[in-house]
Protein backbone atom coordinates (compact mmCIF):
# COMPACT_ATOMS: atom_id res chain seq x y z
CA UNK A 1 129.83 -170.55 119.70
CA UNK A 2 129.99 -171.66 116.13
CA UNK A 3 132.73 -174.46 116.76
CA UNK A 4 131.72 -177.44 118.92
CA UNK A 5 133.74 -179.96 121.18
CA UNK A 6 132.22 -183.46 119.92
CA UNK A 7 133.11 -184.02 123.89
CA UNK A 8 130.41 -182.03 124.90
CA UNK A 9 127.77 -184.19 122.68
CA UNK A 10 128.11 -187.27 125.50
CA UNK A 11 126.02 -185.62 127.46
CA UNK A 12 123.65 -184.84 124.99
CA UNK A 13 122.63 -182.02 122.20
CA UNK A 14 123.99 -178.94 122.45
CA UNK A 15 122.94 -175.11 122.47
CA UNK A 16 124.57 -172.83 119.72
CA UNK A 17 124.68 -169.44 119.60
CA UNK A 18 126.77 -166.76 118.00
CA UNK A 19 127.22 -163.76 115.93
CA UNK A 20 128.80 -163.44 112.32
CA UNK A 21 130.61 -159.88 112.49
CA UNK A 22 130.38 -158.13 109.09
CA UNK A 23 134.23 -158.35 108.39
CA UNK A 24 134.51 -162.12 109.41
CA UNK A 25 136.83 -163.55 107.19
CA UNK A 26 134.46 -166.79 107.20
CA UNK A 27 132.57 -164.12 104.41
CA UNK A 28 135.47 -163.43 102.17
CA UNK A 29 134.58 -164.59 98.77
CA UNK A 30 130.92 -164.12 98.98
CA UNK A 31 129.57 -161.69 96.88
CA UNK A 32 127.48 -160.22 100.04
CA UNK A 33 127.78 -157.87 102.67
CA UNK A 34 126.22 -157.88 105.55
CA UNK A 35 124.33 -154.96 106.55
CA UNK A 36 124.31 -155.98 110.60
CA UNK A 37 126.44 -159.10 112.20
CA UNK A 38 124.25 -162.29 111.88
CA UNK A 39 123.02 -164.11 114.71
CA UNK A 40 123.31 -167.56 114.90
CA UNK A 41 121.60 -170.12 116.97
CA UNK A 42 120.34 -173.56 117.29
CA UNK A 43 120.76 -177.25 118.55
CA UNK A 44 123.62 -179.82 118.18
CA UNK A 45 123.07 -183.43 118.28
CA UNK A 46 124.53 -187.01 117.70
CA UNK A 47 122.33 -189.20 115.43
CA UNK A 48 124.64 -192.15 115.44
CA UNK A 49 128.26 -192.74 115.56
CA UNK A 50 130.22 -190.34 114.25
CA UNK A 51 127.01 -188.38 113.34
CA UNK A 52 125.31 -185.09 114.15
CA UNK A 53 122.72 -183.01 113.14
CA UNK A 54 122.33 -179.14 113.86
CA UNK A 55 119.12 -177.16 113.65
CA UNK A 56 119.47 -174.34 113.74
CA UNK A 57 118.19 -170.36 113.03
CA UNK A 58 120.51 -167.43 111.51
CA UNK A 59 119.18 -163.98 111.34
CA UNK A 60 120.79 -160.60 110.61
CA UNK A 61 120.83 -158.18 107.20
CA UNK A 62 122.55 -158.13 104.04
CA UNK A 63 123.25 -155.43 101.73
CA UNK A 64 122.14 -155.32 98.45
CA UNK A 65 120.82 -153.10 94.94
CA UNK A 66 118.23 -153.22 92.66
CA UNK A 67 118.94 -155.83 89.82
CA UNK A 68 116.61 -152.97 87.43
CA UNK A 69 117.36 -149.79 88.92
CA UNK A 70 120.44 -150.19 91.40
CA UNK A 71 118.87 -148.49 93.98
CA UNK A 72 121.26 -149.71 97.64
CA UNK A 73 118.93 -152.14 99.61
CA UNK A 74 118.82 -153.76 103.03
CA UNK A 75 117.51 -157.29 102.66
CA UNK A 76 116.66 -159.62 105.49
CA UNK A 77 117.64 -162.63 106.88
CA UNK A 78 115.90 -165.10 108.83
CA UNK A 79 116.79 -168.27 107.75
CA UNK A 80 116.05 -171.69 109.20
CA UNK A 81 118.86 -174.15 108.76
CA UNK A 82 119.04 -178.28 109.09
CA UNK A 83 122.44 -179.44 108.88
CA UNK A 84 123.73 -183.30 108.79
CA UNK A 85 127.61 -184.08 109.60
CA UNK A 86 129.38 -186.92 109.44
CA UNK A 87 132.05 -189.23 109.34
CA UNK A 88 130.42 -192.27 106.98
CA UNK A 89 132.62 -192.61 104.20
CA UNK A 90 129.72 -193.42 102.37
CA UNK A 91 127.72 -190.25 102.31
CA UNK A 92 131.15 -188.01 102.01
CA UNK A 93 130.06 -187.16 98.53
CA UNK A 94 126.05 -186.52 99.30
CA UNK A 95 125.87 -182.87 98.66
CA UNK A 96 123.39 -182.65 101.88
CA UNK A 97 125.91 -183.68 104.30
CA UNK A 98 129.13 -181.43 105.32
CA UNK A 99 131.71 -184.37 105.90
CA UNK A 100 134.06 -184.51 109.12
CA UNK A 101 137.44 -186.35 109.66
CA UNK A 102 136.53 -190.00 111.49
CA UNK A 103 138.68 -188.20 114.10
CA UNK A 104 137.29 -185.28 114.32
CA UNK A 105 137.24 -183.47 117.67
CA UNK A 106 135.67 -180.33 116.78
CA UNK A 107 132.14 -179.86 114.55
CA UNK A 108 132.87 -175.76 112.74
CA UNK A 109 128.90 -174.43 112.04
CA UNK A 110 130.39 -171.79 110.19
CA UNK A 111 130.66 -173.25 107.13
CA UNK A 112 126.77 -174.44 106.82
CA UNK A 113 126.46 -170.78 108.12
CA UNK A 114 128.09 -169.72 105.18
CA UNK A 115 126.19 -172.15 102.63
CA UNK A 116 122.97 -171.52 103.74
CA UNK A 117 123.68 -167.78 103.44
CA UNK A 118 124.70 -168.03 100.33
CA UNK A 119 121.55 -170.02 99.21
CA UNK A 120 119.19 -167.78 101.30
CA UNK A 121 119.97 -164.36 100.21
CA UNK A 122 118.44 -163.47 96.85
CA UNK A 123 121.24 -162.91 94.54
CA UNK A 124 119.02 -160.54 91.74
CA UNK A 125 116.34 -158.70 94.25
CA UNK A 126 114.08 -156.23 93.59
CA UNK A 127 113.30 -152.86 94.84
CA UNK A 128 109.84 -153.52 94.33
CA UNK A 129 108.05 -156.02 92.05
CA UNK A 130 107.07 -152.94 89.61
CA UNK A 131 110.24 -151.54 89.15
CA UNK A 132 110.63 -149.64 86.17
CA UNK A 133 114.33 -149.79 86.47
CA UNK A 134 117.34 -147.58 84.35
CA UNK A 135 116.96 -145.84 80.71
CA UNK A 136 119.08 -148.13 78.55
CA UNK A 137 119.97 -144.72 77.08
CA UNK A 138 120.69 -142.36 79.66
CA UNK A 139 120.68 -143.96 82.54
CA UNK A 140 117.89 -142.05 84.03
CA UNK A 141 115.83 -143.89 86.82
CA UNK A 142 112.83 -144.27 85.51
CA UNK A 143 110.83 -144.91 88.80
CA UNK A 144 111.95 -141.24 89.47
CA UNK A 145 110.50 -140.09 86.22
CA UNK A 146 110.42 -140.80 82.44
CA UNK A 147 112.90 -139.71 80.42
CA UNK A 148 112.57 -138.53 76.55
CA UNK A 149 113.78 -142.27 75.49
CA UNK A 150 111.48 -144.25 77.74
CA UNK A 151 108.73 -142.07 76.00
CA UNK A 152 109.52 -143.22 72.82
CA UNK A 153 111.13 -140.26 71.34
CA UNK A 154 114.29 -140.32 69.13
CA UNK A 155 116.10 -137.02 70.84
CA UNK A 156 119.29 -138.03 72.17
């Protein structure tokens, strides 16, 4: 349940908990794939008037490569997430706070889902810290082996 009735904040916070399938369109546009659907959970609250705050966790894998050698990766995700909302005109702009309508009936996670993905996954990763990565020549993988350019020689 990534989309909340405000309604159901009168009584107090609120438990979240969903899952991000791989081909939701909330994704399109990132430059990500995930690897598993994300899980998504955590706590809605009101802080004030027109005012919430969710904390929350999302967990799952993304898929990745090598920024040296392109080798495919699976990275993980396990992300905690602290998310203001509100309706104060005044903090509309704060880039900390996801605004809502003053009317607003309905509080969408998704979108914090989305951000904090974005921010969380590394966008250049590494297959290991010591990767050798590609021959600017041929191409070769030099974690595999080295090749006659990464040894210095002129043969091409």
């Amino acid at each position: 349940m990534l989309l909340v009735d405000v309604r159901n904040l009168r009584h107090g916070p609120v438990d979240t908990q969903g899952t991000i399938e791989p081909d939701d369109p909330l994704l399109e546009g990132l430059a990500m794939q995930l690897a598993t659907p994300l899980d998504v959970d955590g706590r809605l609250q009101a802080t004030a008037e027109g005012e919430y705050f969710w904390k929350g966790r999302v967990r799952g894998e993304v898929l990745g490569s090598c920024r040296r050698c392109l080798t495919p990766l699976t990275l993980t995700v396990d992300a905690e997430v602290g998310v203001m909302f509100s309706a104060d005109p005044d903090v509309q702009e704060d880039p900390d706070v996801f605004p809502l309508p003053a009317t607003a009936s309905a509080i969408d996670l998704g979108q914090a889902v989305r951000e904090e993905l974005a921010l969380t996954v590394e966008a250049f990763p590494l297959c290991r810290e010591d990767c050798a990565g590609l021959c600017p020549k041929c191409g070769a993988d030099l974690n595999a082996e080295p090749c006659v350019h990464a040894q210095g020689s002129d043969n091409t």
